[in-house]
Protein backbone atom coordinates (compact mmCIF):
# COMPACT_ATOMS: atom_id res chain seq x y z
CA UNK A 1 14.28 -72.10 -82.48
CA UNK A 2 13.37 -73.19 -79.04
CA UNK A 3 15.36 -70.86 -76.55
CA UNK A 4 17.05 -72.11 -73.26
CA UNK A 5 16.14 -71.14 -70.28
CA UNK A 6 19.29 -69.89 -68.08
CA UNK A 7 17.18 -69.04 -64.88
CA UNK A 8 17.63 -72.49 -63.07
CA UNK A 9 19.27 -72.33 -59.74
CA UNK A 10 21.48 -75.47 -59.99
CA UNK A 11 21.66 -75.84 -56.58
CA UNK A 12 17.63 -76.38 -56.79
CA UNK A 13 18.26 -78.61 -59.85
CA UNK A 14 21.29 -80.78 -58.51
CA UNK A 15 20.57 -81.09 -54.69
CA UNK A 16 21.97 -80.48 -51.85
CA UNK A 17 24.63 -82.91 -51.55
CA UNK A 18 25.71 -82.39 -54.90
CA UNK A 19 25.93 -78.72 -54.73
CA UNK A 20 28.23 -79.04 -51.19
CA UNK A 21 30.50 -81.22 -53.27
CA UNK A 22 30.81 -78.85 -56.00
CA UNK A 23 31.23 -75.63 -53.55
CA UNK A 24 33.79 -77.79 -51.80
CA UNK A 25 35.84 -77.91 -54.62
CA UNK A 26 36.31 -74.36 -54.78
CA UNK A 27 39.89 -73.53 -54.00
CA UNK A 28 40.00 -69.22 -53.72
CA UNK A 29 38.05 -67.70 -50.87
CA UNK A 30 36.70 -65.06 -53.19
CA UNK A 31 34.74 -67.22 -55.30
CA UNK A 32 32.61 -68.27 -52.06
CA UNK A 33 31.95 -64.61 -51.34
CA UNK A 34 30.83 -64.00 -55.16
CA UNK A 35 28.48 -67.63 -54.41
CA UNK A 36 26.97 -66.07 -50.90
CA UNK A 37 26.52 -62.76 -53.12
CA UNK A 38 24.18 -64.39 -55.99
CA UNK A 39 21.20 -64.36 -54.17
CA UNK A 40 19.25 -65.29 -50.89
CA UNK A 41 18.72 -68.79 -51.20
CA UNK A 42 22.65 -69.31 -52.23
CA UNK A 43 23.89 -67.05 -49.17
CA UNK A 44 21.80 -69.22 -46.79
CA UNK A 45 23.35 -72.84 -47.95
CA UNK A 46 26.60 -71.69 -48.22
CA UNK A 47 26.33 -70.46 -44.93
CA UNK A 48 24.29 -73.49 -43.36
CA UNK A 49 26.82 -75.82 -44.64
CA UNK A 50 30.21 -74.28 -43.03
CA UNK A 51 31.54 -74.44 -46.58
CA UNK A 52 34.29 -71.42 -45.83
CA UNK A 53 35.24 -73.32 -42.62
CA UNK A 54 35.81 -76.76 -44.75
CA UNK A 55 37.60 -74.51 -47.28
CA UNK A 56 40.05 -73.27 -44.01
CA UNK A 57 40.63 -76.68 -42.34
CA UNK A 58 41.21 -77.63 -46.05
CA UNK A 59 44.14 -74.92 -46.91
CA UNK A 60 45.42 -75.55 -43.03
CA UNK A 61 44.83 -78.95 -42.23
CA UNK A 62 47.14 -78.30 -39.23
CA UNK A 63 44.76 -77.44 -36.69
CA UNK A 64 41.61 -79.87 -38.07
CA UNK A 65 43.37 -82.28 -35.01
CA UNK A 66 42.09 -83.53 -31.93
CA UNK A 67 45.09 -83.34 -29.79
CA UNK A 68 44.54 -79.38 -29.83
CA UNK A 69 40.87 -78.55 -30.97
CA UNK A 70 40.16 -74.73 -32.09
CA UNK A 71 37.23 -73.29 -30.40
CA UNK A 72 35.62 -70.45 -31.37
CA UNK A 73 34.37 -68.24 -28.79
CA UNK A 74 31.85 -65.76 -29.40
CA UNK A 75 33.61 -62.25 -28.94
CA UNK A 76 31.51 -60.41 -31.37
CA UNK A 77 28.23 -59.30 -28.62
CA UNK A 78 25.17 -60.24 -27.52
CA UNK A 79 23.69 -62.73 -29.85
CA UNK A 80 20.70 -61.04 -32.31
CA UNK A 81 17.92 -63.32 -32.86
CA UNK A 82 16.98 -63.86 -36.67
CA UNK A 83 13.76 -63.14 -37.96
CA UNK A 84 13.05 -66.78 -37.67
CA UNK A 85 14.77 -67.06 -33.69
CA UNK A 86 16.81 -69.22 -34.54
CA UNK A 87 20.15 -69.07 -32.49
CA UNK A 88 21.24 -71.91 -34.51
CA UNK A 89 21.26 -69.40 -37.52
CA UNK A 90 22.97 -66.97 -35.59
CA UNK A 91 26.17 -69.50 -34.67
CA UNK A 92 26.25 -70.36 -38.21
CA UNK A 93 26.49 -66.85 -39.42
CA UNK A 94 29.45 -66.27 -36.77
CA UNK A 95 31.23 -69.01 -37.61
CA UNK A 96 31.01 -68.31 -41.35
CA UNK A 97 31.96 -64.88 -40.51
CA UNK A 98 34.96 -65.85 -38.81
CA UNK A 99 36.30 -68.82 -41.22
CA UNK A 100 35.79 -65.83 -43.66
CA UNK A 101 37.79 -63.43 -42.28
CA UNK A 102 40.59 -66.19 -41.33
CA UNK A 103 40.78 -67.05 -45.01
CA UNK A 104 40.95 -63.75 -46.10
CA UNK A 105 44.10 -63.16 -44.02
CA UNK A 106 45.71 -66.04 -43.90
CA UNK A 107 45.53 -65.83 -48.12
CA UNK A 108 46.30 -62.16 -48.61
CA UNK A 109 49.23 -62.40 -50.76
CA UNK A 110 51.24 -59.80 -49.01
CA UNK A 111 54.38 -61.03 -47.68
CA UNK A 112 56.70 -59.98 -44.86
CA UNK A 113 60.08 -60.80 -43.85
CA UNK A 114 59.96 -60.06 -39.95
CA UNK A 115 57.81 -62.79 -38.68
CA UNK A 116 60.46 -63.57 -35.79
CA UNK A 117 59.77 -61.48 -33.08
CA UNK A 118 62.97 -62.55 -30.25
CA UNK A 119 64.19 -65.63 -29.18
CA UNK A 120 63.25 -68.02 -26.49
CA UNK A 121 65.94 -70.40 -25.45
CA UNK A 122 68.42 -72.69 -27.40
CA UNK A 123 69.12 -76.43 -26.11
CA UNK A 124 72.60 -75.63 -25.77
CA UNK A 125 75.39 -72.45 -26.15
CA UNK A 126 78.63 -73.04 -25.61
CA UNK A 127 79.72 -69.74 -24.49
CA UNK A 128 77.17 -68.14 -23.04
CA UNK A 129 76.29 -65.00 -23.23
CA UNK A 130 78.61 -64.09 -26.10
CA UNK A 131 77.53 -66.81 -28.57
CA UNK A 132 73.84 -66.80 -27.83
CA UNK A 133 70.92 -67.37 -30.13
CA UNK A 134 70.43 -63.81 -29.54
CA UNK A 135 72.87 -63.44 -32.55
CA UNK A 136 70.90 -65.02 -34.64
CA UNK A 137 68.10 -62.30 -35.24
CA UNK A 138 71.31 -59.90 -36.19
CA UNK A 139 71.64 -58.93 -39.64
CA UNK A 140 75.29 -58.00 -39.85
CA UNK A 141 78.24 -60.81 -39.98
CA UNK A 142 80.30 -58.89 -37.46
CA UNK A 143 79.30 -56.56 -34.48
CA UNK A 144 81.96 -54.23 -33.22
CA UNK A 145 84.69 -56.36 -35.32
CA UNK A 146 83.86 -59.70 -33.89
CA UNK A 147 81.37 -62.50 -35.98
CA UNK A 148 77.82 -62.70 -34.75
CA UNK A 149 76.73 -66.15 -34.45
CA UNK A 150 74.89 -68.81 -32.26
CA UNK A 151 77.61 -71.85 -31.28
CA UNK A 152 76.23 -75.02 -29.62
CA UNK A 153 77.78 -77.25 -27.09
CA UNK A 154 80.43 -79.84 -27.87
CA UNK A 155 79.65 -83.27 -28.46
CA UNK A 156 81.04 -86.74 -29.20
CA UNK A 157 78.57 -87.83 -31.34
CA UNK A 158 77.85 -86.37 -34.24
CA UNK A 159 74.01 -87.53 -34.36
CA UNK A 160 73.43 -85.39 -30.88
CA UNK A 161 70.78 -82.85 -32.50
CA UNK A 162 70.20 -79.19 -31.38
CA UNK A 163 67.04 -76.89 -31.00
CA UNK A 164 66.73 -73.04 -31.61
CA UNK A 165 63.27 -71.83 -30.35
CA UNK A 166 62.33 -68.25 -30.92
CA UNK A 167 58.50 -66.26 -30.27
CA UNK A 168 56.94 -65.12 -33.66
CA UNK A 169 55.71 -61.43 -34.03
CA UNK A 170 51.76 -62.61 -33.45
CA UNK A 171 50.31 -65.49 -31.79
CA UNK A 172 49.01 -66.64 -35.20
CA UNK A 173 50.93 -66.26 -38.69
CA UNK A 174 51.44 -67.95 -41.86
CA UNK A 175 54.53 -69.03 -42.45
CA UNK A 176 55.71 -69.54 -46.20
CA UNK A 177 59.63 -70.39 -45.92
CA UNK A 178 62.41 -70.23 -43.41
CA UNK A 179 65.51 -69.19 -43.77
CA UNK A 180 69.00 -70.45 -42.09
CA UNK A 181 72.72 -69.48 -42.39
CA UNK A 182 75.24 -71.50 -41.12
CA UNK A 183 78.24 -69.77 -39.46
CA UNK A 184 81.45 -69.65 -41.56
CA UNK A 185 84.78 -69.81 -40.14
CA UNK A 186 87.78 -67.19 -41.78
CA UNK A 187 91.02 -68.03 -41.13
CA UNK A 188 91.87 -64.61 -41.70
CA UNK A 189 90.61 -63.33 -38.26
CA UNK A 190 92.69 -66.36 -36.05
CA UNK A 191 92.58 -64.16 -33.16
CA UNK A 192 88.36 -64.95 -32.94
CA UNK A 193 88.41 -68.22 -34.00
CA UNK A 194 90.07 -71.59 -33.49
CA UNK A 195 90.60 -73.41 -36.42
CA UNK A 196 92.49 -72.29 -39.66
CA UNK A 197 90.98 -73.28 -42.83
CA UNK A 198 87.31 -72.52 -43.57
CA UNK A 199 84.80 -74.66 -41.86
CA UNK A 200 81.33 -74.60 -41.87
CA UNK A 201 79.81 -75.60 -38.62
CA UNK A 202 76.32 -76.79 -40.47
CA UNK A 203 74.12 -79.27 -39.69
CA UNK A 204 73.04 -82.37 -42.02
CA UNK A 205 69.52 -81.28 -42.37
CA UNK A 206 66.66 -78.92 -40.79
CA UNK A 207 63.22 -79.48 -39.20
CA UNK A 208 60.64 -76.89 -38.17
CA UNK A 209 57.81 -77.07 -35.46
CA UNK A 210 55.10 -74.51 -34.73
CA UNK A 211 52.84 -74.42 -31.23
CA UNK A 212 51.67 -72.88 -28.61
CA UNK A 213 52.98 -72.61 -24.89
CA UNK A 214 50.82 -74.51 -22.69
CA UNK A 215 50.97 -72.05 -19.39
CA UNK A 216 50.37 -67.76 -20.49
CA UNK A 217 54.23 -66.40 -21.04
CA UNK A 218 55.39 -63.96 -19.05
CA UNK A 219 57.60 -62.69 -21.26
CA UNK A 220 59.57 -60.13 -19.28
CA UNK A 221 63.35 -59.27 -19.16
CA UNK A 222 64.17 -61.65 -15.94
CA UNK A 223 62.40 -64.29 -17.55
CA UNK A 224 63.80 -63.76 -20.54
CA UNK A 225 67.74 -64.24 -19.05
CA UNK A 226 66.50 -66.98 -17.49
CA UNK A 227 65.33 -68.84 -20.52
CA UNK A 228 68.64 -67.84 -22.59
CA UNK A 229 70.89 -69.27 -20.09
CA UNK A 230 68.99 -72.14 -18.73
CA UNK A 231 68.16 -73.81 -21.96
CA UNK A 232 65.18 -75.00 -21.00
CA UNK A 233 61.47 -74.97 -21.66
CA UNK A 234 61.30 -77.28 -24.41
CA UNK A 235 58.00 -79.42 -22.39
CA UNK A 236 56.09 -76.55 -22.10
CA UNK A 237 54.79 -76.19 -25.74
CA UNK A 238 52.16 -77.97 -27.86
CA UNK A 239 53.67 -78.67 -31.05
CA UNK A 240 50.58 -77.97 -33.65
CA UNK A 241 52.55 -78.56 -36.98
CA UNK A 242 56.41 -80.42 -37.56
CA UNK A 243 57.57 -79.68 -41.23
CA UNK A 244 59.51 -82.15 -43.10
CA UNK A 245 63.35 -83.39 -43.06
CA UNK A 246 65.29 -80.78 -45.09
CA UNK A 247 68.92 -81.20 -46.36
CA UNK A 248 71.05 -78.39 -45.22
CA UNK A 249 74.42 -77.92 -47.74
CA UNK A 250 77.66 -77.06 -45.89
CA UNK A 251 77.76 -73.53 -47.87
CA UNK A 252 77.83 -70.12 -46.08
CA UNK A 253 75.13 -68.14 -47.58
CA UNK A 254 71.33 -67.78 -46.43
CA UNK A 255 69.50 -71.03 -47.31
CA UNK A 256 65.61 -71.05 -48.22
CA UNK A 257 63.74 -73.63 -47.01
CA UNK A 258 60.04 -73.67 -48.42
CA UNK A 259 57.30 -75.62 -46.54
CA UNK A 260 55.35 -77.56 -48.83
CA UNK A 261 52.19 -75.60 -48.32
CA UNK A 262 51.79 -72.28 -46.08
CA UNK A 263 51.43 -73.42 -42.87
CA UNK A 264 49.58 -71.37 -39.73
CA UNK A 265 51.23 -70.94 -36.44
CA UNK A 266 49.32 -71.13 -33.96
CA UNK A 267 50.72 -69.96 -30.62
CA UNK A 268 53.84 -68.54 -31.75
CA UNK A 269 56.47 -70.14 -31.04
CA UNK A 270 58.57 -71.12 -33.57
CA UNK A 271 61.35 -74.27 -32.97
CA UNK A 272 64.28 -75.25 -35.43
CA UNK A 273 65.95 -78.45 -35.43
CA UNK A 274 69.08 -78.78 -36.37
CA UNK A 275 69.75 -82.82 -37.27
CA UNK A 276 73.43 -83.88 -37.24
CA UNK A 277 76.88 -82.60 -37.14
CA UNK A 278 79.21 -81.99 -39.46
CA UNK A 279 82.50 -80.23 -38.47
CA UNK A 280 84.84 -81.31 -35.57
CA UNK A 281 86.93 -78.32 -34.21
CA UNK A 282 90.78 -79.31 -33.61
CA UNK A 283 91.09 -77.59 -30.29
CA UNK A 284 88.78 -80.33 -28.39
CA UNK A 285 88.28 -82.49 -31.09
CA UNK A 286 84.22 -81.83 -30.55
CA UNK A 287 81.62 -81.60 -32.96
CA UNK A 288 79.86 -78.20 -33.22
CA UNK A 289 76.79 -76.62 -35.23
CA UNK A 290 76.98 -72.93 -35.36
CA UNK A 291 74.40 -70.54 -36.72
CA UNK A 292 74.64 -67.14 -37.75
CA UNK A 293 70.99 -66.10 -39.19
CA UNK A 294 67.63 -66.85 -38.87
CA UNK A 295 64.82 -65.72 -40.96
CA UNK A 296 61.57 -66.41 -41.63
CA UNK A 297 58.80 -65.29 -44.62
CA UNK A 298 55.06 -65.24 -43.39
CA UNK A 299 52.47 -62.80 -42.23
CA UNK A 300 50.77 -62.23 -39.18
CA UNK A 301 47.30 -62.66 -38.81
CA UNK A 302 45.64 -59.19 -37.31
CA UNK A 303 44.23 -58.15 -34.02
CA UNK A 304 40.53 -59.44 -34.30
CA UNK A 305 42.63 -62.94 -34.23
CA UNK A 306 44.37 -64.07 -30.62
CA UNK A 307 44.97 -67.33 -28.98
CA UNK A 308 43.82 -68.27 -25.56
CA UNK A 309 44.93 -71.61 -23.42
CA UNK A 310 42.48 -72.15 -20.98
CA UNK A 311 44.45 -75.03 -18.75
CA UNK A 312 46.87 -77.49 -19.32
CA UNK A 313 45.13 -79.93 -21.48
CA UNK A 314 46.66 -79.47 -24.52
CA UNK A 315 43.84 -77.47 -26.23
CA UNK A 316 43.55 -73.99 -26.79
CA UNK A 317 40.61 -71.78 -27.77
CA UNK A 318 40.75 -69.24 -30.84
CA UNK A 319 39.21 -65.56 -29.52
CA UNK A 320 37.89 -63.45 -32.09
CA UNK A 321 36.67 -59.99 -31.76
CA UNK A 322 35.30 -57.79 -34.63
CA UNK A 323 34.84 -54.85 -33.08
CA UNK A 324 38.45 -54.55 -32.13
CA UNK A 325 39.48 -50.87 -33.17
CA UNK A 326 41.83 -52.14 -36.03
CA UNK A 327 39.55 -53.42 -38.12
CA UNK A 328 38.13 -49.88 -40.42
CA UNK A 329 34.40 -49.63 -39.73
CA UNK A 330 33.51 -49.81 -43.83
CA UNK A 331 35.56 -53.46 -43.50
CA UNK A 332 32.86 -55.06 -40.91
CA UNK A 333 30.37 -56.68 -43.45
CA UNK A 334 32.08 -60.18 -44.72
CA UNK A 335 31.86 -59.75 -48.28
CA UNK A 336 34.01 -56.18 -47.93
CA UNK A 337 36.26 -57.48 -45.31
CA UNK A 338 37.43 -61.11 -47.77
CA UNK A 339 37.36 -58.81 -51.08
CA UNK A 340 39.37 -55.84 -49.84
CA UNK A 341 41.57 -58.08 -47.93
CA UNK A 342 42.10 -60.49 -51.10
CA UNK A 343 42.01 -57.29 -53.24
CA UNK A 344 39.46 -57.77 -55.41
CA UNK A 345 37.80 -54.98 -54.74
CA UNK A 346 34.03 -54.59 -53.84
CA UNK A 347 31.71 -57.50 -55.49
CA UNK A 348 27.98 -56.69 -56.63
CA UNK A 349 26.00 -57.31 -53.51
CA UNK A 350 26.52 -54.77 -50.64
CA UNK A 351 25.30 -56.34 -47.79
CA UNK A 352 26.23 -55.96 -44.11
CA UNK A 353 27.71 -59.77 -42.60
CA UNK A 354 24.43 -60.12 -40.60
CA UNK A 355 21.96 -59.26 -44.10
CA UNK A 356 21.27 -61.83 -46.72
CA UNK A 357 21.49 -60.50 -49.82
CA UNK A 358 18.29 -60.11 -52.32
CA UNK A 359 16.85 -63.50 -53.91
């Protein structure tokens, strides 16, 4: 019985252009790290043909967009020439390094709860300080027996729309779902509010947008007054991602909203958009949105990771440093850095990210 022969490379047998179709059809950054571990020849094309960058733009599709172009700037050291001098080889390698290392992250299923980091400015308050958006990142109902919430300015029309903007915990994070809470009113404690009943000051629906500030934030406590109470800054920020029209019910509880896809932030800054009004208060005869919490489910991205706006043009540039003291020395080479981080442990080949493993 004739026996077959299983030592074909296929990406000898199919071709180039087949092979980078097939490898970009490969959905979990773990399976490219097994394909760059099978031998020499497969670490080199997967490598020469950016296939872990196509898989990132691919998952995050957000920043593949010319209006605010990624750059990668070369914070790893002085550029080693290959045995062949090729710098060529040596951006490739980089690049795949740091696509790698980005996916690895940015998929890690670990999920935290904290991504919002303090908030920026809201488009309106009506009484400022004591029903600032500052309220919103507090986890009780009630501080010192009075409700904690966010209140907006009056309006006539209903269809006047309001904006909460608040800084994320890192410059770059993966956000999964965000979380809103309209602010109940209880007729039980008249002397704090101003309408009996139970109203819920809600919106119609929710919107989400993610960018970066245009001009470095100095982010001090002056500034930071000044923000609150001016309620304004709103043209200073490249919007890199908008989500989706949500509809937000008229029910007091914590309401999940879950972006189609995880999304990256990059910048952080984090806006909400609250779309219509629903409740008119007696007194003035006004409509109102009020908003008690504000959550949001992500992770942030870690240190090697950092954004950098060069000028005003409405581009940024993506800094990356591997030798930042965060990053555990045994994690440098790629293949240990996207396994551990994906946690599936450590993969045949164990190769440093600047060796090629054996053919």
């Amino acid at each position: 019985m004739h026996r077959m022969d299983n030592r074909g490379d296929f990406l000898q047998l199919l071709g180039p252009y087949v092979s980078i179709e097939i490898l970009n059809h490969l959905d979990d950054p773990s399976d490219l790290v097994r394909a760059c571990s099978v031998s020499r020849s497969w670490h080199r094309f997967v490598i020469e043909n950016g296939t872990c960058k196509q898989l990132f733009l691919k998952r995050f599709p957000e920043i593949d967009n010319e209006a605010h172009i990624i750059e990668l700037n070369n914070m790893i050291g002085p550029t080693k020439l290959s045995s062949d001098n090729s710098t060529e080889w040596e951006r490739l390698k980089r690049d795949h390094r740091v696509y790698a290392f980005l996916l690895a992250q940015a998929l890690s299923p670990s999920i935290r709860t904290d991504c919002l980091s303090e908030p920026i400015s809201a488009s309106s308050t009506d009484n400022y300080p004591d029903e600032s958006i500052r309220n919103t990142l507090e986890p009780r109902d009630r501080v010192e027996g009075s409700p904690s919430y966010w209140s907006s300015g009056g309006e006539n029309d209903p269809n006047v729309p309001e904006t909460l903007t608040y800084k994320l915990v890192n410059n770059l994070c993966v956000v999964t779902e965000i979380r809103v809470q309209p602010f109940l009113e209880n007729s039980v404690y008249i002397s704090a509010y101003f309408q009996y009943g139970f109203p819920i000051y809600s919106s119609k629906a929710v919107r989400f947008r993610m960018g970066y500030p245009r001009r470095p934030l100095e982010f001090n406590n002056d500034i930071k007054d000044a923000l609150l109470a001016s309620h304004k800054w709103l043209d200073e920020i490249t919007w890199t991602y908008t989500s989706p029209e949500f509809p937000m019910a008229q029910e007091n509880c914590l309401q999940a909203f879950k972006l189609p896809e995880p999304v990256l932030g990059i910048g952080g800054i984090l806006q909400v958009e609250l779309l219509g009004r629903v409740q008119r208060q007696e007194m003035d005869e006004l409509y109102y949105i009020c908003v008690s919490h504000v959550q949001v489910l992500g992770r942030p991205l870690l240190q090697p990771f950092d954004i950098e706006v060069p000028d005003p043009s409405g581009s940024c540039a993506l800094n990356y440093n591997l030798k930042t003291e965060a990053i555990p020395s045994h994690m440098h080479g790629f293949t240990d850095i996207s396994m551990q981080l994906l946690g599936n442990g450590a993969v045949v080949a164990d190769h440093e990210s600047d060796e090629e493993p054996s053919a």
